[in-house]
C-alpha atoms as a PDB file:
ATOM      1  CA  UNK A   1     105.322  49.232 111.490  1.00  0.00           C
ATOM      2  CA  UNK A   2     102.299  49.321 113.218  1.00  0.00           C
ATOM      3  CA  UNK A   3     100.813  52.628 110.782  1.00  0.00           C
ATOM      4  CA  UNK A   4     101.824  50.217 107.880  1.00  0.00           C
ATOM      5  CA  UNK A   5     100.063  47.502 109.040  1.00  0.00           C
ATOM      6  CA  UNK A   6      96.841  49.697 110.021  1.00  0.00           C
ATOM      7  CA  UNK A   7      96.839  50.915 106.297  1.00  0.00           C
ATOM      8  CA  UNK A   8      96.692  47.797 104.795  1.00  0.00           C
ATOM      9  CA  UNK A   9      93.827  46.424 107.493  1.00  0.00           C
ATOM     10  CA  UNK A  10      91.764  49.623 106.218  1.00  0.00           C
ATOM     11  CA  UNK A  11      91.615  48.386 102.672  1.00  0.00           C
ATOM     12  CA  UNK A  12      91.391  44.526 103.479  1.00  0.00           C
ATOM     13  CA  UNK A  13      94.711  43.584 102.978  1.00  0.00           C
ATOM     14  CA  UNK A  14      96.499  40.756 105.483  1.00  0.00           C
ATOM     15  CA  UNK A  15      99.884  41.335 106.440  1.00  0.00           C
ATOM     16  CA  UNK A  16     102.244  38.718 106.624  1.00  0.00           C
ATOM     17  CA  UNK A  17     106.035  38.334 108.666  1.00  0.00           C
ATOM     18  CA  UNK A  18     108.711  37.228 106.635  1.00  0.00           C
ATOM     19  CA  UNK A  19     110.509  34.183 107.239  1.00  0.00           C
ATOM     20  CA  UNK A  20     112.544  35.841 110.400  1.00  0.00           C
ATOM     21  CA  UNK A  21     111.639  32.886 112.401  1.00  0.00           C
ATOM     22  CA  UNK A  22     114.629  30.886 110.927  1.00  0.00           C
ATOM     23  CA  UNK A  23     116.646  33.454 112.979  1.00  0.00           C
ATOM     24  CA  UNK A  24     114.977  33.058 116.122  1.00  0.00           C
ATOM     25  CA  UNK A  25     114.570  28.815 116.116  1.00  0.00           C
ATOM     26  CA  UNK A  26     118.639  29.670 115.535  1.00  0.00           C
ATOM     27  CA  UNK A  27     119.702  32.007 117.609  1.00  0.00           C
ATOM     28  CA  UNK A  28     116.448  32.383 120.310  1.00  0.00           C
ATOM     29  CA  UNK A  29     115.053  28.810 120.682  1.00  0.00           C
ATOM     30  CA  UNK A  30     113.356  29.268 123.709  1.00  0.00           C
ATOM     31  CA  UNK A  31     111.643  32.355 122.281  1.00  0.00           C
ATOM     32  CA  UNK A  32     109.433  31.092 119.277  1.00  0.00           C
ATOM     33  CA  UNK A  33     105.989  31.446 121.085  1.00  0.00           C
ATOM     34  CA  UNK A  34     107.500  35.434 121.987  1.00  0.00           C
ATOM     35  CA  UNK A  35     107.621  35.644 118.163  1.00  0.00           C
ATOM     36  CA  UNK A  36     104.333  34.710 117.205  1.00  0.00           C
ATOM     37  CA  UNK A  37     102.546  36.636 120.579  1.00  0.00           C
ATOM     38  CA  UNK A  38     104.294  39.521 118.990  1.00  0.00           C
ATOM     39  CA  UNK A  39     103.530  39.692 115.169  1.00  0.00           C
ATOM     40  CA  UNK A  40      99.815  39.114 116.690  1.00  0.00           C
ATOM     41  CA  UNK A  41     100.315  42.461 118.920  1.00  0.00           C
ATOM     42  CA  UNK A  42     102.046  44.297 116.035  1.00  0.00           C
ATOM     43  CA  UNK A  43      98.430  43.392 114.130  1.00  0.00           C
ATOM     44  CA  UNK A  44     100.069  40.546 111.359  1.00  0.00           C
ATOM     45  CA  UNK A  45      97.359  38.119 110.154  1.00  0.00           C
ATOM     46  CA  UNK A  46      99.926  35.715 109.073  1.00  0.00           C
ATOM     47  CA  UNK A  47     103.124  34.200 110.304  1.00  0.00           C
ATOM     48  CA  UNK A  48     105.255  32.478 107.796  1.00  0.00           C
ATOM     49  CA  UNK A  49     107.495  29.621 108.486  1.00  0.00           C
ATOM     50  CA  UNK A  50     110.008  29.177 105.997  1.00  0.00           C
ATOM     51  CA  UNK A  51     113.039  26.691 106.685  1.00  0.00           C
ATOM     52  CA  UNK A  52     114.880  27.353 103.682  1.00  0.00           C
ATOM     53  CA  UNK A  53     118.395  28.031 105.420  1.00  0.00           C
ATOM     54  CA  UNK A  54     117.690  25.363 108.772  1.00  0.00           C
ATOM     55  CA  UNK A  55     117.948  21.500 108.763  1.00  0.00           C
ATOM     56  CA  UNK A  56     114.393  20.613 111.341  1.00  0.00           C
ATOM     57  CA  UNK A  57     112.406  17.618 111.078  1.00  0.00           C
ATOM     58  CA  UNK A  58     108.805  18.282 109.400  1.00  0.00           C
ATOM     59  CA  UNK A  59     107.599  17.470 113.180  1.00  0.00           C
ATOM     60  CA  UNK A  60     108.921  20.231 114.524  1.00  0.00           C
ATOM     61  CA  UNK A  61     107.437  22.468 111.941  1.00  0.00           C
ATOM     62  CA  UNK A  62     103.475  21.256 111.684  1.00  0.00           C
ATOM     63  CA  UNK A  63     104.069  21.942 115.313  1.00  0.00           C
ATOM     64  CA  UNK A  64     104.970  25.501 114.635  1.00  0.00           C
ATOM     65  CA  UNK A  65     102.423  25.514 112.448  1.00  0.00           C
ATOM     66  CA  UNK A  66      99.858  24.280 115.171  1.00  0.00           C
ATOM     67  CA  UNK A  67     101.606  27.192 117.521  1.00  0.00           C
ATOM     68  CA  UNK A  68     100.829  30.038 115.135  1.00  0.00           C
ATOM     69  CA  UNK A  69      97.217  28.768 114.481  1.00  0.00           C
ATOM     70  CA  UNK A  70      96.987  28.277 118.671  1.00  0.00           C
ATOM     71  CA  UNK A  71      97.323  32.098 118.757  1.00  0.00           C
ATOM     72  CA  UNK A  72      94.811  33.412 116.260  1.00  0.00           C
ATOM     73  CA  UNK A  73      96.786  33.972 113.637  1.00  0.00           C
ATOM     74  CA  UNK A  74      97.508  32.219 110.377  1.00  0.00           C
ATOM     75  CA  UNK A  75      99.998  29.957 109.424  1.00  0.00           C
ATOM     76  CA  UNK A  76     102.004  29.613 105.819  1.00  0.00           C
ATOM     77  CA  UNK A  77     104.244  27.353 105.849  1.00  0.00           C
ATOM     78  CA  UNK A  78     107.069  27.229 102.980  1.00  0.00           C
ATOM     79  CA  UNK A  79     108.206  24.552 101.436  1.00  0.00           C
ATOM     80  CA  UNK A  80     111.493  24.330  99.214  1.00  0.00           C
ATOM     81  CA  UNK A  81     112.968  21.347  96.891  1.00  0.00           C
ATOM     82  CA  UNK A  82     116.277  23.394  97.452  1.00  0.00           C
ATOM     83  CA  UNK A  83     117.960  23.552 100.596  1.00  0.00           C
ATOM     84  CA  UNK A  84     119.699  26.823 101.215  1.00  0.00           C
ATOM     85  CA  UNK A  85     116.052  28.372  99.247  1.00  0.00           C
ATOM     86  CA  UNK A  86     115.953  32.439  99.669  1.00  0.00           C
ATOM     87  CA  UNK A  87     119.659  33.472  99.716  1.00  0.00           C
ATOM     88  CA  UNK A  88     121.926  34.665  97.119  1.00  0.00           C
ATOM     89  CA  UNK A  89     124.138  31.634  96.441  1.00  0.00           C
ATOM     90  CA  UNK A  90     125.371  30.887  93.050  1.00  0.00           C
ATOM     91  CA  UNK A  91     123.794  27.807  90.985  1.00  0.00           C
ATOM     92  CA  UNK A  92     126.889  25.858  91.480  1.00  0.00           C
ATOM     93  CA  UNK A  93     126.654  26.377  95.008  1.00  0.00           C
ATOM     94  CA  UNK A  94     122.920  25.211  95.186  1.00  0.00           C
ATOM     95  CA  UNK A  95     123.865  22.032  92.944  1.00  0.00           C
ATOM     96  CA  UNK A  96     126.562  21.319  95.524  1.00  0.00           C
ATOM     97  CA  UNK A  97     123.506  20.955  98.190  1.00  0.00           C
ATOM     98  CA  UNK A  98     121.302  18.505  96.191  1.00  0.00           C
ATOM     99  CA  UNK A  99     118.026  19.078  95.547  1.00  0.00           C
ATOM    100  CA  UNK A 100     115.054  17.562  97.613  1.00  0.00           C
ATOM    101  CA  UNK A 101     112.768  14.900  96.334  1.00  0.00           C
ATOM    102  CA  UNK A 102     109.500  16.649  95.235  1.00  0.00           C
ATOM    103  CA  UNK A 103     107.492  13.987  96.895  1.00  0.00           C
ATOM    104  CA  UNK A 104     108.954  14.908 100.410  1.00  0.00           C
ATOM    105  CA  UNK A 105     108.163  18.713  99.864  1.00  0.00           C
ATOM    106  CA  UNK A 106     104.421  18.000  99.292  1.00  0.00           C
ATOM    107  CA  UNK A 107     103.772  15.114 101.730  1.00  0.00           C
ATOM    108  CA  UNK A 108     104.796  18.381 104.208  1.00  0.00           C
ATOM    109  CA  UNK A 109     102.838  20.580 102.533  1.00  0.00           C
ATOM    110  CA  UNK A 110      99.982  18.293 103.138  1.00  0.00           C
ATOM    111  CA  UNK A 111     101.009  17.585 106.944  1.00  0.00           C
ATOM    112  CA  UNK A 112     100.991  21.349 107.479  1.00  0.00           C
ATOM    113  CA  UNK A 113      97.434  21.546 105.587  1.00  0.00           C
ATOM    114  CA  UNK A 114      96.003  18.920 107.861  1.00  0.00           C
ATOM    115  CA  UNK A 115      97.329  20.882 110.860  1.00  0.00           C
ATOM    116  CA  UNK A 116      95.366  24.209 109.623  1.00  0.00           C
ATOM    117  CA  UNK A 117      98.033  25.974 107.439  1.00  0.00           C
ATOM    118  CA  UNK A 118      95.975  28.999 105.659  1.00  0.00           C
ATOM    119  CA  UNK A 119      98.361  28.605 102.437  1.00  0.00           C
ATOM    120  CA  UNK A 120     101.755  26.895 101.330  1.00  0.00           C
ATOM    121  CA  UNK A 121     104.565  28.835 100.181  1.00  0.00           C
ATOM    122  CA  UNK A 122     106.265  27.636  97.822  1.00  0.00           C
ATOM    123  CA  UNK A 123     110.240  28.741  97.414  1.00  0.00           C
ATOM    124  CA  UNK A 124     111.385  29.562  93.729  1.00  0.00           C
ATOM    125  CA  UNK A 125     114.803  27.841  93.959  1.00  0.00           C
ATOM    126  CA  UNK A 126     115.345  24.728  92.719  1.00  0.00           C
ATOM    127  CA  UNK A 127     112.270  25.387  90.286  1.00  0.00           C
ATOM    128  CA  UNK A 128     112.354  28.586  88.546  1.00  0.00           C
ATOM    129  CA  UNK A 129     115.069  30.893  90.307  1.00  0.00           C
ATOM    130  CA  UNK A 130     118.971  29.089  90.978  1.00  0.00           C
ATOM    131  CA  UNK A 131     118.584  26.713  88.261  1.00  0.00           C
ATOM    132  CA  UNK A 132     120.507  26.224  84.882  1.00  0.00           C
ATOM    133  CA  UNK A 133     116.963  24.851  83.048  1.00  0.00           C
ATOM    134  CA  UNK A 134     113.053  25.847  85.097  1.00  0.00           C
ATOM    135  CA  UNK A 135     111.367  22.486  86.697  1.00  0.00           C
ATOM    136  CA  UNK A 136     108.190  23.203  85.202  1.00  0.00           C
ATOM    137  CA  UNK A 137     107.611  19.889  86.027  1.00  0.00           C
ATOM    138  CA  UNK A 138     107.915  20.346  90.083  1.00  0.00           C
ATOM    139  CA  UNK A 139     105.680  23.044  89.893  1.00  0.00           C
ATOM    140  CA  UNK A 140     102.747  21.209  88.339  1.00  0.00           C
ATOM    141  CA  UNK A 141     103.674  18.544  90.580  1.00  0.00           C
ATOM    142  CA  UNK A 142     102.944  20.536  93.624  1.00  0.00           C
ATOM    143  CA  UNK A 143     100.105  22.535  91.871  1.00  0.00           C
ATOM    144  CA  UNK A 144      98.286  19.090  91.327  1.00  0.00           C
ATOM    145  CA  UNK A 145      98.818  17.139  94.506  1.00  0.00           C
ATOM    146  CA  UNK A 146      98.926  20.013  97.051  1.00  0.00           C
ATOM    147  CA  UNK A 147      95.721  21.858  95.336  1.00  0.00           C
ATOM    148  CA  UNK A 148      96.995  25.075  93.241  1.00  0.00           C
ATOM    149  CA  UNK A 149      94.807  26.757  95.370  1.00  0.00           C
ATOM    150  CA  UNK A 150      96.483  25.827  98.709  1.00  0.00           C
ATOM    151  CA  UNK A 151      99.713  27.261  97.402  1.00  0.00           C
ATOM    152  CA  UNK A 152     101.786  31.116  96.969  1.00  0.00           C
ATOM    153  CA  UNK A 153     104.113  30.553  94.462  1.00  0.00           C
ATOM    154  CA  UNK A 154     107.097  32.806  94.539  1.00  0.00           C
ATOM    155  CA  UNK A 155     107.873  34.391  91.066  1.00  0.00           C
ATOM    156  CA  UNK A 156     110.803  36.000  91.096  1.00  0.00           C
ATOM    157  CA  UNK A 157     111.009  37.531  87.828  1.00  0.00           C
ATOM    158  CA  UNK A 158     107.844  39.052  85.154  1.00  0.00           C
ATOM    159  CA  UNK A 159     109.000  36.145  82.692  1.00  0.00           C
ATOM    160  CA  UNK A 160     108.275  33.722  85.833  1.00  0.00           C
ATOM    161  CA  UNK A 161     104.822  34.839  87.305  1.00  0.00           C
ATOM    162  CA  UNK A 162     103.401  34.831  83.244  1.00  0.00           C
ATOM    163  CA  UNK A 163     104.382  31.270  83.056  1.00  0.00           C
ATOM    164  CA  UNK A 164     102.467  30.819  86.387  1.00  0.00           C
ATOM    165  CA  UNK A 165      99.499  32.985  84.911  1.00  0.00           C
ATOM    166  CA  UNK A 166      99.396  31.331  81.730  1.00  0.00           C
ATOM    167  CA  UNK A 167      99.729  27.876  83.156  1.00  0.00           C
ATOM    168  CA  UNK A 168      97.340  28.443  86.498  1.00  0.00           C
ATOM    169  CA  UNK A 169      95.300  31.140  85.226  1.00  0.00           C
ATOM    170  CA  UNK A 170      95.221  34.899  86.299  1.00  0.00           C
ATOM    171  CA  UNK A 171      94.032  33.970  89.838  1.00  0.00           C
ATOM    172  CA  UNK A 172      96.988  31.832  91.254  1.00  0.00           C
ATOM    173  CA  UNK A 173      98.479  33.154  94.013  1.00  0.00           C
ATOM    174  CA  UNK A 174     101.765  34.577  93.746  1.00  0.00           C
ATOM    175  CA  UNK A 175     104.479  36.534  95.923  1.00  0.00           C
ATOM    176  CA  UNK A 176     106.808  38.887  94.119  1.00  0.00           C
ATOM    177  CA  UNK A 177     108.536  42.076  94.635  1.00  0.00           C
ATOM    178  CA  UNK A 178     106.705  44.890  95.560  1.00  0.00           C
ATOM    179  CA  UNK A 179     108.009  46.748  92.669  1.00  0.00           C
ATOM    180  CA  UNK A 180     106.517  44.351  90.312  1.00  0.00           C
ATOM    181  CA  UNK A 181     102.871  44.681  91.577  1.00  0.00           C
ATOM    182  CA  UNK A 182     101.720  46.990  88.696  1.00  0.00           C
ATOM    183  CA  UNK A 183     102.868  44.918  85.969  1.00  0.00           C
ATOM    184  CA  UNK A 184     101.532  41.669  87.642  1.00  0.00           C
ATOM    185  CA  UNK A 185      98.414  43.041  87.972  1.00  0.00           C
ATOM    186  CA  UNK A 186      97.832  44.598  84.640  1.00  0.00           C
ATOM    187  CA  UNK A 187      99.066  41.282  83.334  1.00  0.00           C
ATOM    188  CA  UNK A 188      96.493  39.350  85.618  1.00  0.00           C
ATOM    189  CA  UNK A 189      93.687  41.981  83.710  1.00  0.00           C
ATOM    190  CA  UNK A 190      94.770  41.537  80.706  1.00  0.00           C
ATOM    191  CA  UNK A 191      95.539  45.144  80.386  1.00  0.00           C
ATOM    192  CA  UNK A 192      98.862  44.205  79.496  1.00  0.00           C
ATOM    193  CA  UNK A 193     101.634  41.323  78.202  1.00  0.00           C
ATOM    194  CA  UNK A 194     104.067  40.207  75.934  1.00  0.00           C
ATOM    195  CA  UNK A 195     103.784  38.870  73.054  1.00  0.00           C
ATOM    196  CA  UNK A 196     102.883  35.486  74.074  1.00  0.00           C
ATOM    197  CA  UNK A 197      99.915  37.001  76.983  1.00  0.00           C
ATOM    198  CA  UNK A 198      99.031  39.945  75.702  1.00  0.00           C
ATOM    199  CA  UNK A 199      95.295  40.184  74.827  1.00  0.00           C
ATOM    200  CA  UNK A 200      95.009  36.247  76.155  1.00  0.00           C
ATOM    201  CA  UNK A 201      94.667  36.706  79.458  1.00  0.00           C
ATOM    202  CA  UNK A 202      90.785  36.549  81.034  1.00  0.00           C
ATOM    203  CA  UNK A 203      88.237  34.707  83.300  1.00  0.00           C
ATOM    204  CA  UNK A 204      84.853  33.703  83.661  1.00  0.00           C
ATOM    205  CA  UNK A 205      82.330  34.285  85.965  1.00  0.00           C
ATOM    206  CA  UNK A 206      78.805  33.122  85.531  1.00  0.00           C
ATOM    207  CA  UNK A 207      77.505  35.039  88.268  1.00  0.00           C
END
């Protein structure tokens, strides 16, 4: 873990946990500061705090958020308009949940930004991943209140992060799979699309 993390550091790439603090507010609730003094000794630069599978009062987590900024290290936050966001369940099963009020999801996102969060992250399901039709329309929501550059958008699939990219522009921040990091970025350079990106794709820089 600790070579990994060393090899990104050497070619100025952060490291961030997962969302494994679900487990421990769970299982270890008296341990949550452990957690965070830990993934700063391992060397992580960020700590995510995802809430996806928990029911916790936004309180409790701009106070995590607080925690994690209290120890050097910087905070992401997620933020879902799907409870149950990040496992495996059906689309039926998600339905059966209800969906969160859009509204709710960014008034946190904008608690946690006031508390020091370093960016949002915000959960595919219930936008572009889980659903029968994509809520384009939550995503430029978010994107317009919470500041598009305040926010990691998970993109699940290629046809997902070239919506983002043609809708945000080849410098929104995204979290895929690591097997997908090739294509992304050739599609970020223009190097390479589909038939409604390729050759489209490209930024300005007056310096």
């Amino acid at each position: 873990m600790t070579e990994l993390i060393e090899a990104c550091h050497e070619f100025d790439v952060q490291v961030s946990t997962g969302g494994f603090v679900e487990n421990v507010l769970v299982k270890d609730h008296d341990k949550v500061e452990r957690y965070v003094e830990e993934a700063g000794n391992l060397g992580f630069d960020i700590v995510e705090i995802s809430s996806g599978f928990i029911a916790i009062d936004t309180d409790d987590l701009v106070e995590l958020t607080e925690l994690v900024q209290d120890h050097g290290l910087k905070p992401k936050p997620e933020i879902n308009v799907q409870f149950g966001a990040g496992g495996a369940s059906s689309v039926e099963e998600l339905e059966s949940e209800g969906a969160i009020d859009p509204a709710s999801a960014i008034r946190e996102a904008q608690r946690h930004l006031d508390a020091g969060a370093y960016k949002i992250m915000v959960e595919s399901e219930g936008i572009t991943e889980r659903v029968r039709e994509w809520r384009t329309d939550v995503a430029f929501e978010i994107a317009n209140v919470v500041d598009v550059e305040n926010c990691v958008f998970e993109a699940a699939d290629p046809e997902v992060f070239e919506w983002y990219i043609k809708n945000f522009g080849p410098e929104v921040n995204l979290f895929v799979d690591n097997s997908q990091i090739v294509e992304l970025e050739c599609m970020r350079s223009g190097l390479w699309g589909k038939k409604s990106s390729w050759s489209r794709v490209t930024a300005y820089d007056r310096e």
